[in-house]
N, C-alpha and C. Protein backbone atom coordinates (compact mmCIF):
# COMPACT_ATOMS: atom_id res chain seq x y z
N UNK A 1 0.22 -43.74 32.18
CA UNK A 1 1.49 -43.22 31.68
C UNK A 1 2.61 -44.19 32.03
N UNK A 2 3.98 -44.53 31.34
CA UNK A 2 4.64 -45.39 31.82
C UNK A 2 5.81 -44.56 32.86
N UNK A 3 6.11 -46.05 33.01
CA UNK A 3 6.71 -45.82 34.84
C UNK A 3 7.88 -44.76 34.29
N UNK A 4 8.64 -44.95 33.05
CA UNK A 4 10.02 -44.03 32.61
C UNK A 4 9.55 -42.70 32.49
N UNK A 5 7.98 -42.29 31.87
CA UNK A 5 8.04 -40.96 31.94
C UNK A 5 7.82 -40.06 33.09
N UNK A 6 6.74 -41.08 34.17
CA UNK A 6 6.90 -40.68 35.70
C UNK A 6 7.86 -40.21 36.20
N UNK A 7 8.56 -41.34 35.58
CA UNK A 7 10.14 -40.98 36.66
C UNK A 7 10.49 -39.75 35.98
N UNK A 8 10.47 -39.52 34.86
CA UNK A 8 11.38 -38.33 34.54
C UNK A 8 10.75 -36.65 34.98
N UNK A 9 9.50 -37.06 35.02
CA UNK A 9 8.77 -35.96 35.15
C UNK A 9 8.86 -35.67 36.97
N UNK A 10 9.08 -36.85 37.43
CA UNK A 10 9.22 -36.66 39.19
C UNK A 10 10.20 -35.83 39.41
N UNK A 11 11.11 -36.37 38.64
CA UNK A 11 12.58 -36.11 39.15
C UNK A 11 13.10 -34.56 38.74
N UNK A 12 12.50 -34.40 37.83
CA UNK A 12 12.26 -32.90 36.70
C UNK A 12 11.80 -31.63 38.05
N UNK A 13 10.33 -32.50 38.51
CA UNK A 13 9.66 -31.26 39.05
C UNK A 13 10.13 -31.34 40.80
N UNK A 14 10.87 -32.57 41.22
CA UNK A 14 11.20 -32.57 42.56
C UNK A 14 12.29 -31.71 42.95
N UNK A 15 12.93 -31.41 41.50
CA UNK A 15 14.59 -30.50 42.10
C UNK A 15 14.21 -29.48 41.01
N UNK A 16 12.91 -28.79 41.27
CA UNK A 16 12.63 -28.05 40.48
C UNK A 16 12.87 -26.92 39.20
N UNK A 17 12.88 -27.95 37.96
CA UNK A 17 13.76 -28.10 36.41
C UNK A 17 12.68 -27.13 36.21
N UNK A 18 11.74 -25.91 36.17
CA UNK A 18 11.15 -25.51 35.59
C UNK A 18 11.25 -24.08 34.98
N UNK A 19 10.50 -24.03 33.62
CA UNK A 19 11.30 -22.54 32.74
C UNK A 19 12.53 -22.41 32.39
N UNK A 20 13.22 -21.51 32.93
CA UNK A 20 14.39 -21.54 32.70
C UNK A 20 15.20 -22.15 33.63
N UNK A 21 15.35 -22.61 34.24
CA UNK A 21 16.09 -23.82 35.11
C UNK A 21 16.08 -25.07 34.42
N UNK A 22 16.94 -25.69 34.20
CA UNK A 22 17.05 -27.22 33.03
C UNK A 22 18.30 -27.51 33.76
N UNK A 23 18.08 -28.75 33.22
CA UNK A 23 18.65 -30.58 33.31
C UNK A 23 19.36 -30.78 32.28
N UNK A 24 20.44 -31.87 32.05
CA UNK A 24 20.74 -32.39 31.39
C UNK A 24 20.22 -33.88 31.50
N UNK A 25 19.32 -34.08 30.11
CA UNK A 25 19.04 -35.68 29.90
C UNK A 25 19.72 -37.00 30.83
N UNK A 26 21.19 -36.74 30.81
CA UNK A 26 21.88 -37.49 31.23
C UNK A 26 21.60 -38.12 32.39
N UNK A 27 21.30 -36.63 33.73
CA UNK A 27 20.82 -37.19 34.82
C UNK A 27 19.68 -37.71 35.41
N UNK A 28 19.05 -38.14 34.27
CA UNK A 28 17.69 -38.94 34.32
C UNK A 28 18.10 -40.33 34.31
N UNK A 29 19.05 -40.69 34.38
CA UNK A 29 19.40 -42.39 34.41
C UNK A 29 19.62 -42.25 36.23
N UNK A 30 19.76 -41.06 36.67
CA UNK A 30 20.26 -41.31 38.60
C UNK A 30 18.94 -41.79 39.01
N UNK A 31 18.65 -42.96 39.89
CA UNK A 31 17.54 -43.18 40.24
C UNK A 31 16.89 -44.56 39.72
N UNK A 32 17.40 -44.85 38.49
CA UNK A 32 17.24 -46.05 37.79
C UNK A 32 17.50 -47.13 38.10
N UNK A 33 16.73 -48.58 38.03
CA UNK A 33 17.84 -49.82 38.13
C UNK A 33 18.51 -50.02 37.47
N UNK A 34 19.56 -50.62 37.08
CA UNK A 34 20.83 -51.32 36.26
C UNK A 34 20.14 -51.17 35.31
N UNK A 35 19.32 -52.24 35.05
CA UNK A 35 19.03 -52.56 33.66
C UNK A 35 17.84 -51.98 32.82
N UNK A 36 17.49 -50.38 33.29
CA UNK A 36 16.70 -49.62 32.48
C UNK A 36 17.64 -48.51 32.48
N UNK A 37 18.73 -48.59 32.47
CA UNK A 37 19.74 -47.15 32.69
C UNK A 37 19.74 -47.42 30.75
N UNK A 38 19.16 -47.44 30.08
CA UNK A 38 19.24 -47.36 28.93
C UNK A 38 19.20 -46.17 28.04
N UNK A 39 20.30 -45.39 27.71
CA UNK A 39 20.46 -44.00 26.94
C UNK A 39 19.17 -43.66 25.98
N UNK A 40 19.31 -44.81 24.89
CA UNK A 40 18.67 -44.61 23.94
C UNK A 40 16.86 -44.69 24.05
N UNK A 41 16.75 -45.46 25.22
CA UNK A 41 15.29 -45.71 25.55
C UNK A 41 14.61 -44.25 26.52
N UNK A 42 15.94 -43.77 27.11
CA UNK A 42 15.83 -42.56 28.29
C UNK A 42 15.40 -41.18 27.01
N UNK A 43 16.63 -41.13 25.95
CA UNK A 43 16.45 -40.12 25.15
C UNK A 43 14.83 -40.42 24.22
N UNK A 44 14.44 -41.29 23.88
CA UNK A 44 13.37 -41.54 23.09
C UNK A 44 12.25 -40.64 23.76
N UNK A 45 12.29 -41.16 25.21
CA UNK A 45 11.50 -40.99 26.20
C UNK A 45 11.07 -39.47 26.61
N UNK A 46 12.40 -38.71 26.31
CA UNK A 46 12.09 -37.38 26.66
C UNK A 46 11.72 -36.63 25.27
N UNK A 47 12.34 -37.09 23.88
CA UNK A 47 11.75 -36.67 22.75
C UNK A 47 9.91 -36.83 22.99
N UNK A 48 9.50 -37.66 23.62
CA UNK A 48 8.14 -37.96 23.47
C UNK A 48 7.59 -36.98 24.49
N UNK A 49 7.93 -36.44 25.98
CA UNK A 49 7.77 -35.80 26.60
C UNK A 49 7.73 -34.72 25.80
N UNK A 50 8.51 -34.02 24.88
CA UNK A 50 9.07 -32.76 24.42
C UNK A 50 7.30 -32.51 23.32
N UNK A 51 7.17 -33.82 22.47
CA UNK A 51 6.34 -33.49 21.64
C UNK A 51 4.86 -33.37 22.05
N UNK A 52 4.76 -34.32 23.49
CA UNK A 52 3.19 -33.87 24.12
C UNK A 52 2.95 -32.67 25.07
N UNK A 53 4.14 -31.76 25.16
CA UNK A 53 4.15 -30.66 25.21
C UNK A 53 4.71 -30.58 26.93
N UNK A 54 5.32 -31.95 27.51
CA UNK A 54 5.38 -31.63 28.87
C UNK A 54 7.00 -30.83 29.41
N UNK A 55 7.58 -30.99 28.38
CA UNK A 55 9.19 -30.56 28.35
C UNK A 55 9.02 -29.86 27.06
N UNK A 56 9.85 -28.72 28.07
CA UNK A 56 10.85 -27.76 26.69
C UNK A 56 12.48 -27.95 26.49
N UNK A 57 12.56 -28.37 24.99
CA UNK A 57 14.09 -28.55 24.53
C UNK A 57 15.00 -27.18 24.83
N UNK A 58 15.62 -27.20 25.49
CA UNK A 58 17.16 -26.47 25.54
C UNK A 58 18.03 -26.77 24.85
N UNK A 59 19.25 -25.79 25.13
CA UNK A 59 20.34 -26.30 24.49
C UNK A 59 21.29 -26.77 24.97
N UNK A 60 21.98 -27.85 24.22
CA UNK A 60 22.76 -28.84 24.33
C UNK A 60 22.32 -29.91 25.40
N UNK A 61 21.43 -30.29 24.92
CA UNK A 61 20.59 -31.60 25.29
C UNK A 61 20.20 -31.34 26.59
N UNK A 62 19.29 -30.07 27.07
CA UNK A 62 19.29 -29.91 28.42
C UNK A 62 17.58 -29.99 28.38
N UNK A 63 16.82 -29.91 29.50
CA UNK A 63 15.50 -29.79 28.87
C UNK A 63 14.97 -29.35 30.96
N UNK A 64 13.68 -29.19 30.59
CA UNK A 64 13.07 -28.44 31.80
C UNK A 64 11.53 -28.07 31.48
N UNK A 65 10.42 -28.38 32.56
CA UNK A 65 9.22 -28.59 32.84
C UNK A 65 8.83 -27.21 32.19
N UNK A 66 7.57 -27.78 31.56
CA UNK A 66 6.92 -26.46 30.23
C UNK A 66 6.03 -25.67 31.33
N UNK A 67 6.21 -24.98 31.80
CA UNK A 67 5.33 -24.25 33.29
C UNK A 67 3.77 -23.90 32.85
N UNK A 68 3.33 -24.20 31.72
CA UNK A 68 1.51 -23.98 31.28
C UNK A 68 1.34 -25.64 31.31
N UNK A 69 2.10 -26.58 31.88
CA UNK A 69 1.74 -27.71 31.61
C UNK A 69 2.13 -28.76 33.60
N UNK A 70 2.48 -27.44 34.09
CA UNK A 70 2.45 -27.83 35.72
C UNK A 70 1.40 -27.85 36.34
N UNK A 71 0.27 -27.57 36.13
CA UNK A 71 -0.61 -28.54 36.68
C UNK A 71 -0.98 -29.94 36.27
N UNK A 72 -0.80 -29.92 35.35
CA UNK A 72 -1.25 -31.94 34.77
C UNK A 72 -0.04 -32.87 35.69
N UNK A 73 1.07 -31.98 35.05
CA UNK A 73 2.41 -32.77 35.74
C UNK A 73 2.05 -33.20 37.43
N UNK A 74 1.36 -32.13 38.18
CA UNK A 74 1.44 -32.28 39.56
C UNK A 74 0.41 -33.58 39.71
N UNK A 75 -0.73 -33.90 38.88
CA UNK A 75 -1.41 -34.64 39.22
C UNK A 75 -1.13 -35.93 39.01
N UNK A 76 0.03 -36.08 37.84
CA UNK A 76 0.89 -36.89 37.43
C UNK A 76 1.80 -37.42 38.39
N UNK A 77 2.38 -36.14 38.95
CA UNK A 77 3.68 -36.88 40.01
C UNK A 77 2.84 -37.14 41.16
């Protein structure tokens, strides 16, 4: 899996984003170096999370760990 979706999924399930508890996208760049703080590569990243079923979309760009999909994640993080 690549290192960006790790991270997002770490960071998701470490300050525990799950069900109804959500994130905003945004603060998935905290943690980053300089030069992967990239919006458009961060948002791609969680669209792809969203469609292999590991994130559920909220509203207004908020998102949070799909809880039938926390065990893969744990073996992941």
């Amino acid at each position: 899996m690549e290192k960006l979706k790790v991270h997002i999924l770490r960071r998701a399930y470490r300050h525990t984003y799950i069900g109804r508890r959500h994130m905003s996208i945004d603060d998935f760049r905290q943690g980053l170096p300089k030069h992967e703080r990239d919006m458009s590569k961060i948002e791609k990243t969680v669209k792809e999370l969203i469609n292999e079923g590991y994130l559920i979309p909220m509203k207004l760009g908020r998102v949070s760990i799909n809880p039938q999909m926390l065990d893969k994640i744990r073996e992941i993080v």
